[in-house]
Every structure is written in structure tokens, then in C-alpha cells.
PDB file of N, CA and C in Angstrom:
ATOM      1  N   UNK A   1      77.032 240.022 158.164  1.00  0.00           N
ATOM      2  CA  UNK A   1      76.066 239.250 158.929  1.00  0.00           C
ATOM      3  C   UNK A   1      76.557 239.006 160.353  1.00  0.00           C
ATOM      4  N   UNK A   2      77.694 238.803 160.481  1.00  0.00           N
ATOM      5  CA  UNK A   2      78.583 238.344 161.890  1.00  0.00           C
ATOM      6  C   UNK A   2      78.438 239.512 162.760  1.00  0.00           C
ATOM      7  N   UNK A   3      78.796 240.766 161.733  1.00  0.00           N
ATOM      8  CA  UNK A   3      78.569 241.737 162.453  1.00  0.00           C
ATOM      9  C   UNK A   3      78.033 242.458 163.185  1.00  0.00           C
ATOM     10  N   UNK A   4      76.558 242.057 162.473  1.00  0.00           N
ATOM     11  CA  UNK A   4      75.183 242.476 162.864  1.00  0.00           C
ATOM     12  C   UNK A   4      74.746 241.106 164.423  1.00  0.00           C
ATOM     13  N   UNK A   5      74.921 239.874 164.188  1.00  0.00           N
ATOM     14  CA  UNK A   5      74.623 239.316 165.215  1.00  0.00           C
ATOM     15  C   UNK A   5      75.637 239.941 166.640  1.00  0.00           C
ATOM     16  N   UNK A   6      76.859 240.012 166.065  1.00  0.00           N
ATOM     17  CA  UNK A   6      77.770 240.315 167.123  1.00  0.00           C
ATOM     18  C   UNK A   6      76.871 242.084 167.917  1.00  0.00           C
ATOM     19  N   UNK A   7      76.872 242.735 166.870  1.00  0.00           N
ATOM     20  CA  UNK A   7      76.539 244.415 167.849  1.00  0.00           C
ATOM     21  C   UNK A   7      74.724 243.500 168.734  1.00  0.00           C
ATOM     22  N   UNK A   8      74.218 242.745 167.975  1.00  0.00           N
ATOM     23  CA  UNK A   8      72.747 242.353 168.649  1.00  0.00           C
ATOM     24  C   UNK A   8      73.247 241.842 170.042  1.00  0.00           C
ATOM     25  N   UNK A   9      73.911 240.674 170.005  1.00  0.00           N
ATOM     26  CA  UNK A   9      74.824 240.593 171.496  1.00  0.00           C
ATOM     27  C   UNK A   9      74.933 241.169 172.653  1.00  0.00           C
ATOM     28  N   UNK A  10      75.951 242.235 171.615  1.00  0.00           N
ATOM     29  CA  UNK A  10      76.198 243.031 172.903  1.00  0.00           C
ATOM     30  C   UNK A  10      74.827 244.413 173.173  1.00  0.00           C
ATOM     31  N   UNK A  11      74.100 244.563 172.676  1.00  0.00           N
ATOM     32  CA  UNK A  11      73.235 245.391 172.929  1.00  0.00           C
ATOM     33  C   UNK A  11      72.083 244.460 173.905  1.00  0.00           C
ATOM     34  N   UNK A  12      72.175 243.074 173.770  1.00  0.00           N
ATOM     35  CA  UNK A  12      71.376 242.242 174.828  1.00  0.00           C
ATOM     36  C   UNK A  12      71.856 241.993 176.308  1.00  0.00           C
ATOM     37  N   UNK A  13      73.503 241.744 175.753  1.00  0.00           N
ATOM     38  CA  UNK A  13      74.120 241.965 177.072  1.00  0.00           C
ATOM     39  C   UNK A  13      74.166 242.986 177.839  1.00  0.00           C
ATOM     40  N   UNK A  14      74.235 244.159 177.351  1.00  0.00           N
ATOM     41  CA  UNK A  14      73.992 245.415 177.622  1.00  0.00           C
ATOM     42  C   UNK A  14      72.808 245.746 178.708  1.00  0.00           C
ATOM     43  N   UNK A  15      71.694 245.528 177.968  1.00  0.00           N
ATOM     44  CA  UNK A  15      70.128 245.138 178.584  1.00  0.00           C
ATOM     45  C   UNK A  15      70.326 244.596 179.962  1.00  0.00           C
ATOM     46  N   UNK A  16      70.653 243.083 179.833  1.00  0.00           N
ATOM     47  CA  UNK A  16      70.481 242.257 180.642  1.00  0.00           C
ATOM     48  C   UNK A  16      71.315 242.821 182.066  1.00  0.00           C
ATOM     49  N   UNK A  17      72.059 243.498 181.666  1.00  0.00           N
ATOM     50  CA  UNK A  17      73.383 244.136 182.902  1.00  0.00           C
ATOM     51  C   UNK A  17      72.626 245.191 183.524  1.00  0.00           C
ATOM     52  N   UNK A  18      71.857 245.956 183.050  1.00  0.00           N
ATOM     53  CA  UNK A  18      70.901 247.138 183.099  1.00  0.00           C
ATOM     54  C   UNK A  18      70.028 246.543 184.116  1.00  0.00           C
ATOM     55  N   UNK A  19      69.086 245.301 183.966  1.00  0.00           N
ATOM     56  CA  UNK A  19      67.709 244.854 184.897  1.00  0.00           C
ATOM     57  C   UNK A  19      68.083 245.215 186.036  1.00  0.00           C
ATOM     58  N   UNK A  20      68.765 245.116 187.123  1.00  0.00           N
ATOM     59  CA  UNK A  20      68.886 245.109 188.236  1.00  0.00           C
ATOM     60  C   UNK A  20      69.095 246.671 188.791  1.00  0.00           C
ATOM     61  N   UNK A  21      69.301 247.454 187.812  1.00  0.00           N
ATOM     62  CA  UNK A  21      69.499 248.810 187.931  1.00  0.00           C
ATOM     63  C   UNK A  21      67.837 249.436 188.452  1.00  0.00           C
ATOM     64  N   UNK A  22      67.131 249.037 186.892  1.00  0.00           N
ATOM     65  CA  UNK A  22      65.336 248.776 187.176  1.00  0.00           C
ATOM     66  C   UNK A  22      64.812 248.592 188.387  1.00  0.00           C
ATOM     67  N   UNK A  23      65.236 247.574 188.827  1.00  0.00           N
ATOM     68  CA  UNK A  23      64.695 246.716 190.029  1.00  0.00           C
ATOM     69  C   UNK A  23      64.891 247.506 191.262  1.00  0.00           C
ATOM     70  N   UNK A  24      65.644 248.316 191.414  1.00  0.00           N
ATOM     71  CA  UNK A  24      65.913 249.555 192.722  1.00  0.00           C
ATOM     72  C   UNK A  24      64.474 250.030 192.936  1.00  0.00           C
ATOM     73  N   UNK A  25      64.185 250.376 194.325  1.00  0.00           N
ATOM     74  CA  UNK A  25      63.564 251.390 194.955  1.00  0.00           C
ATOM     75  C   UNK A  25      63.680 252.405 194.407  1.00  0.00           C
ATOM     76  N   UNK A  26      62.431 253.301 194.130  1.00  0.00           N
ATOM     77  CA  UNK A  26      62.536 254.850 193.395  1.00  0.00           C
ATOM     78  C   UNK A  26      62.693 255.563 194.583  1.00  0.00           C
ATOM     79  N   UNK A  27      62.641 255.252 195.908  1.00  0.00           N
ATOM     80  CA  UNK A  27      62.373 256.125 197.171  1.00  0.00           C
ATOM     81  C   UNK A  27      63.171 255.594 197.701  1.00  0.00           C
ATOM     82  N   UNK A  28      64.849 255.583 197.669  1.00  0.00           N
ATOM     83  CA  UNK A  28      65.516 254.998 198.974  1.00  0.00           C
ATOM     84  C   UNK A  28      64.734 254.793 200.393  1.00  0.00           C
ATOM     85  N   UNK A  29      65.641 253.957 200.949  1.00  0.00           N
ATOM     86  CA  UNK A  29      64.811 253.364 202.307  1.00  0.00           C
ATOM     87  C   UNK A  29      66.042 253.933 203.234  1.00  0.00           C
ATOM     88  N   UNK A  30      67.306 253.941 203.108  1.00  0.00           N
ATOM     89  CA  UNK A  30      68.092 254.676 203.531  1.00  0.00           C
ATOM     90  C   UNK A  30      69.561 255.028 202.922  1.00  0.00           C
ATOM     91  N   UNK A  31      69.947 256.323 203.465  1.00  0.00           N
ATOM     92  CA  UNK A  31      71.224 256.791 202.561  1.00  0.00           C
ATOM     93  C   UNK A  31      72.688 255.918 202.893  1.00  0.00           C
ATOM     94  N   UNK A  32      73.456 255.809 201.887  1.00  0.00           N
ATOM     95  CA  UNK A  32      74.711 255.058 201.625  1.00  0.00           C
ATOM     96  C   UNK A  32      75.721 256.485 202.889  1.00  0.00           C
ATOM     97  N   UNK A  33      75.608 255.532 204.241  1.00  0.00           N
ATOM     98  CA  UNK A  33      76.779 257.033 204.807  1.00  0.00           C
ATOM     99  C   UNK A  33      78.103 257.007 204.162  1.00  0.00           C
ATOM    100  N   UNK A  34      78.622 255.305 204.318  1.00  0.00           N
ATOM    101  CA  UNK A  34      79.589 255.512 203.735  1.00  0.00           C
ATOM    102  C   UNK A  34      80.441 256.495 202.239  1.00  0.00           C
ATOM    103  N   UNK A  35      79.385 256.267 201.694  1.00  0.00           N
ATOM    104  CA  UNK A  35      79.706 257.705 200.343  1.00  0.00           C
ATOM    105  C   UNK A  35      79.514 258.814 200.601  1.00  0.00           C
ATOM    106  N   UNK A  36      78.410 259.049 201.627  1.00  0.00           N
ATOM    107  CA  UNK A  36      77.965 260.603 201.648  1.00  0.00           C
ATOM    108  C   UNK A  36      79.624 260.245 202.513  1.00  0.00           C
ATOM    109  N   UNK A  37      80.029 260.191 203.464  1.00  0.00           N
ATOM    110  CA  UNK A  37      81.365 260.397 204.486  1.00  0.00           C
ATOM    111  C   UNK A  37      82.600 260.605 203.163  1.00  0.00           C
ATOM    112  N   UNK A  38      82.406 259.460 202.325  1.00  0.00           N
ATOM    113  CA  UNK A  38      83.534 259.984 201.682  1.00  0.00           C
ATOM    114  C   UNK A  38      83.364 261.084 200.833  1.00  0.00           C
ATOM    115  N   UNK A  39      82.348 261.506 200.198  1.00  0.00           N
ATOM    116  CA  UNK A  39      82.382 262.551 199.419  1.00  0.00           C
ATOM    117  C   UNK A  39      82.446 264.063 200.241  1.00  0.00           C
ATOM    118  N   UNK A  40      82.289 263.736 201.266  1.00  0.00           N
ATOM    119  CA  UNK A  40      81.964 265.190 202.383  1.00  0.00           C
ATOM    120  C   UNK A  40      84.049 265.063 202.750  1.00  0.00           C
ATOM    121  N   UNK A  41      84.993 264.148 202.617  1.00  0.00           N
ATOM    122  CA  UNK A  41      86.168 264.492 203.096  1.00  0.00           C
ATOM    123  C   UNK A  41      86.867 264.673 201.820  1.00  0.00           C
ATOM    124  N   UNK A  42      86.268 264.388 200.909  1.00  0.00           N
ATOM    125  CA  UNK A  42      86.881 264.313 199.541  1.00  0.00           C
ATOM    126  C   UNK A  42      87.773 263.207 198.777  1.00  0.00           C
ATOM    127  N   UNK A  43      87.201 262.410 199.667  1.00  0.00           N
ATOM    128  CA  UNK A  43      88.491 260.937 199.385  1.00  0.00           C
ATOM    129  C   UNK A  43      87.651 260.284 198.383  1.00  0.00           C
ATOM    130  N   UNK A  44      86.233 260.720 198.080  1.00  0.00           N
ATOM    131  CA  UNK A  44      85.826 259.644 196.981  1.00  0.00           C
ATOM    132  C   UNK A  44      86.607 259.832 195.254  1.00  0.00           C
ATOM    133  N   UNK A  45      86.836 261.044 195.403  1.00  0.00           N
ATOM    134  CA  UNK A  45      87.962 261.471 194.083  1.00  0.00           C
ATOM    135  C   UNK A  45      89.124 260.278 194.165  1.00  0.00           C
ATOM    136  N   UNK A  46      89.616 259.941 194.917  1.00  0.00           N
ATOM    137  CA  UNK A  46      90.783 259.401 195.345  1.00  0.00           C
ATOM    138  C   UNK A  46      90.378 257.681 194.784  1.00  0.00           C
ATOM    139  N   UNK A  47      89.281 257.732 195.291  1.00  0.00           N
ATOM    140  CA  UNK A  47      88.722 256.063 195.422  1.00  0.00           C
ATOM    141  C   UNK A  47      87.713 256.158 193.402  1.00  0.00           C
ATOM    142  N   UNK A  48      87.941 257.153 192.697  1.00  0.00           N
ATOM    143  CA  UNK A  48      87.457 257.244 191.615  1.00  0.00           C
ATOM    144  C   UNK A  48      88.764 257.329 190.615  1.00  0.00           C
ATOM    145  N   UNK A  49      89.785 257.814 191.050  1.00  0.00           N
ATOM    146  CA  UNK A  49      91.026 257.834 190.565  1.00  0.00           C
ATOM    147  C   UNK A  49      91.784 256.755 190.235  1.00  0.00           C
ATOM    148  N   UNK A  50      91.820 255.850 191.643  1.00  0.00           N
ATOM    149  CA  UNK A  50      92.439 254.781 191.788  1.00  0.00           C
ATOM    150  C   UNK A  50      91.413 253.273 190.277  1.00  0.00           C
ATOM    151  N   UNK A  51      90.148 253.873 190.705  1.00  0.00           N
ATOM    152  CA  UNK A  51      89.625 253.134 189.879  1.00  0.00           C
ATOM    153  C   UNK A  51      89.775 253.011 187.935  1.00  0.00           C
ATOM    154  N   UNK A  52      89.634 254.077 188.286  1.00  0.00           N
ATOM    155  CA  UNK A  52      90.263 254.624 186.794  1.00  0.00           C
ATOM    156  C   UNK A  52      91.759 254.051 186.208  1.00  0.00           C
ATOM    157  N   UNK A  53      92.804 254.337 187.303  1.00  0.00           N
ATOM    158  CA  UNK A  53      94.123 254.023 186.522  1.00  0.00           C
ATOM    159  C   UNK A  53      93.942 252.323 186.581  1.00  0.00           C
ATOM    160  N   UNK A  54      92.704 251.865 187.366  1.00  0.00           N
ATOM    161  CA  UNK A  54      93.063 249.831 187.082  1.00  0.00           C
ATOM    162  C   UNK A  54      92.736 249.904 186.338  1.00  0.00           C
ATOM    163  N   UNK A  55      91.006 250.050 185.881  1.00  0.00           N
ATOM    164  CA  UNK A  55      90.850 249.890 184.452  1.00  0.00           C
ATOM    165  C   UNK A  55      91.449 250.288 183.391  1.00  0.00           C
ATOM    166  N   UNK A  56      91.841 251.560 182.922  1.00  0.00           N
ATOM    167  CA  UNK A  56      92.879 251.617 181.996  1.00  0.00           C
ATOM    168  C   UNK A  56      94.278 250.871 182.093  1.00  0.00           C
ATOM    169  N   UNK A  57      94.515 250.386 183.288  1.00  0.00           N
ATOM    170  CA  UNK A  57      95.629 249.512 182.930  1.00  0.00           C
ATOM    171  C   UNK A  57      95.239 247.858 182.122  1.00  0.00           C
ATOM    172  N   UNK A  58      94.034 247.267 182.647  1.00  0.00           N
ATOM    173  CA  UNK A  58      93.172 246.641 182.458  1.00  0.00           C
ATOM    174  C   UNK A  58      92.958 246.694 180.601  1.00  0.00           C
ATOM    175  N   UNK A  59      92.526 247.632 180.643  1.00  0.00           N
ATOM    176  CA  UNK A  59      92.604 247.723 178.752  1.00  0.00           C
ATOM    177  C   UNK A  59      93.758 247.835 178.333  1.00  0.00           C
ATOM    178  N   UNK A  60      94.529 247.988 178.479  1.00  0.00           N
ATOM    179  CA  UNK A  60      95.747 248.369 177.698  1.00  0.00           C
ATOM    180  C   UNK A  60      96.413 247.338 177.537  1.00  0.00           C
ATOM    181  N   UNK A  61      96.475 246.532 178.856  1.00  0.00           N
ATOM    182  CA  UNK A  61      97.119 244.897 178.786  1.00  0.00           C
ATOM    183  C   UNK A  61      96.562 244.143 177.924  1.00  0.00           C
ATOM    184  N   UNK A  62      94.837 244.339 177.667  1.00  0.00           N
ATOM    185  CA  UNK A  62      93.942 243.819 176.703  1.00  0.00           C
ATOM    186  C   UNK A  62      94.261 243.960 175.104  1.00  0.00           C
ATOM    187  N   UNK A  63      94.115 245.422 174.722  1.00  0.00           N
ATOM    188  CA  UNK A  63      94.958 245.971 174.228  1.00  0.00           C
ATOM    189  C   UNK A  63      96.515 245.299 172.978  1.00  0.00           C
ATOM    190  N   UNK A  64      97.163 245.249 174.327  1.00  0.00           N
ATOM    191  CA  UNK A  64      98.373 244.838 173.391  1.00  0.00           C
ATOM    192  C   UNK A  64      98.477 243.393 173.349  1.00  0.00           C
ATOM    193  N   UNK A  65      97.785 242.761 174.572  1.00  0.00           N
ATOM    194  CA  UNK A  65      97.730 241.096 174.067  1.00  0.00           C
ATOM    195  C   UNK A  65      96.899 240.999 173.115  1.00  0.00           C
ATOM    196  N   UNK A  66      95.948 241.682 172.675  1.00  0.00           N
ATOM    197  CA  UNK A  66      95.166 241.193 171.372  1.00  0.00           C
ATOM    198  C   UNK A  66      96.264 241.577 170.141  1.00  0.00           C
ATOM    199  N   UNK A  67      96.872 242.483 170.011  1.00  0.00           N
ATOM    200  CA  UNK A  67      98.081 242.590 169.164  1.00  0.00           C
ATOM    201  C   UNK A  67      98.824 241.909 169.005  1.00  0.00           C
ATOM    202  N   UNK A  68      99.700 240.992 170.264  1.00  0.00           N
ATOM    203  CA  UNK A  68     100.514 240.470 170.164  1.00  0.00           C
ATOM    204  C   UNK A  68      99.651 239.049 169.417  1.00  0.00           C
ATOM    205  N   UNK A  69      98.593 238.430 170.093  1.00  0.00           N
ATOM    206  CA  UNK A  69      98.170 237.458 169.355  1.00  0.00           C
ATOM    207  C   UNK A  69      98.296 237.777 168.115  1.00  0.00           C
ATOM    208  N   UNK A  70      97.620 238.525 167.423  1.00  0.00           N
ATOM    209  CA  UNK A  70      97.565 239.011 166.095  1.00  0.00           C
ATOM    210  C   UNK A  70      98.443 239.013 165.108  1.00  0.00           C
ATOM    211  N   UNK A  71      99.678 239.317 165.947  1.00  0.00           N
ATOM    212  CA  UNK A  71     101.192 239.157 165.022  1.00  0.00           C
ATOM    213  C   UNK A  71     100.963 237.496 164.890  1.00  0.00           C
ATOM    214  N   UNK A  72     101.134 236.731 166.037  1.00  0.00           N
ATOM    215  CA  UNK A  72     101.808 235.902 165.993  1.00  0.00           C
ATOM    216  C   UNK A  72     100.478 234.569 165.204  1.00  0.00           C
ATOM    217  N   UNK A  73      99.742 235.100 164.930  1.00  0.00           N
ATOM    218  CA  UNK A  73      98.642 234.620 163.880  1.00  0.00           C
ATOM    219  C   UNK A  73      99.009 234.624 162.652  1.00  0.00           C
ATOM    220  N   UNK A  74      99.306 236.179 162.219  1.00  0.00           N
ATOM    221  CA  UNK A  74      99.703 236.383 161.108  1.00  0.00           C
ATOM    222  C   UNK A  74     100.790 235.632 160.393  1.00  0.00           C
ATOM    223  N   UNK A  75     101.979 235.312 161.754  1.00  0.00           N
ATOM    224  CA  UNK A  75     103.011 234.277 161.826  1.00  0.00           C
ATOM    225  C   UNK A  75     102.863 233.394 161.691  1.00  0.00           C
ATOM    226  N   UNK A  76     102.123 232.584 161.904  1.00  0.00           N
ATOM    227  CA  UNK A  76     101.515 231.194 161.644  1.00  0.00           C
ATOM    228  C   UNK A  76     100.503 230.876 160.292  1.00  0.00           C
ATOM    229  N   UNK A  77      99.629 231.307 159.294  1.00  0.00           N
ATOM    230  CA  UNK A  77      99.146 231.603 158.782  1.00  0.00           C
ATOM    231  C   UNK A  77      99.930 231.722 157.289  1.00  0.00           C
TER     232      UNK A  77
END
């Protein structure tokens, strides 16, 4: 039962993060130079890279602190 409310959750949260995506112009009004500039020198790889190794560092810290809690639950318990 927990389970099922919990995935409903996040499939609302999900949604709700989405609206503003909706809400865009289907016809830009004008282009982002800054991206077209970086993707034309190739630095947006760079600025997609960098993003990448935070978030995976980001999970991983997540990750093992949910572990470590976990032991030390089990420890207590």
C-alpha cells in the first residue's frame, strides 16, 4: 500500500515539475546565443561534462549516507 502511494507521489511530482515546460512558446520569440555560441566552439560538451561528474558525485554521497544510516539503524535496533 505504501508503495503504491509512494510511486503515486512521485509520478505527481513528476507532473507538477513538467507544467512549466507546457507553458513555453511553441514559436520562440528569440534564440538562446549564448548556447548556440557555446555549442558552435564546442565548450557546451565541457559545461555538460562538468555537470554530469556533480551530479554523480551528488548521488553517490547520497548513496553511501543512506548506507551508512542503515548500518547504524540496524545498530541500534
Amino acid at each position: 500500500m505504501h508503495k503504491k502511494i509512494y510511486v503515486f507521489v512521485v509520478l505527481v511530482s513528476c507532473w507538477l515539475l513538467a507544467l512549466p515546460a507546457l507553458a513555453q512558446d511553441s514559436i520562440p520569440a528569440k534564440k538562446v546565443e549564448m548556447a548556440d555560441r557555446l555549442r558552435a566552439d564546442g565548450k557546451i560538451y565541457v559545461v555538460i561534462a562538468v555537470l554530469v561528474i556533480i551530479l554523480s558525485g551528488l548521488i553517490l554521497y547520497v548513496a553511501r549516507l543512506d548506507r551508512k544510516i542503515g548500518k547504524i539503524e540496524k545498530e541500534i535496533s
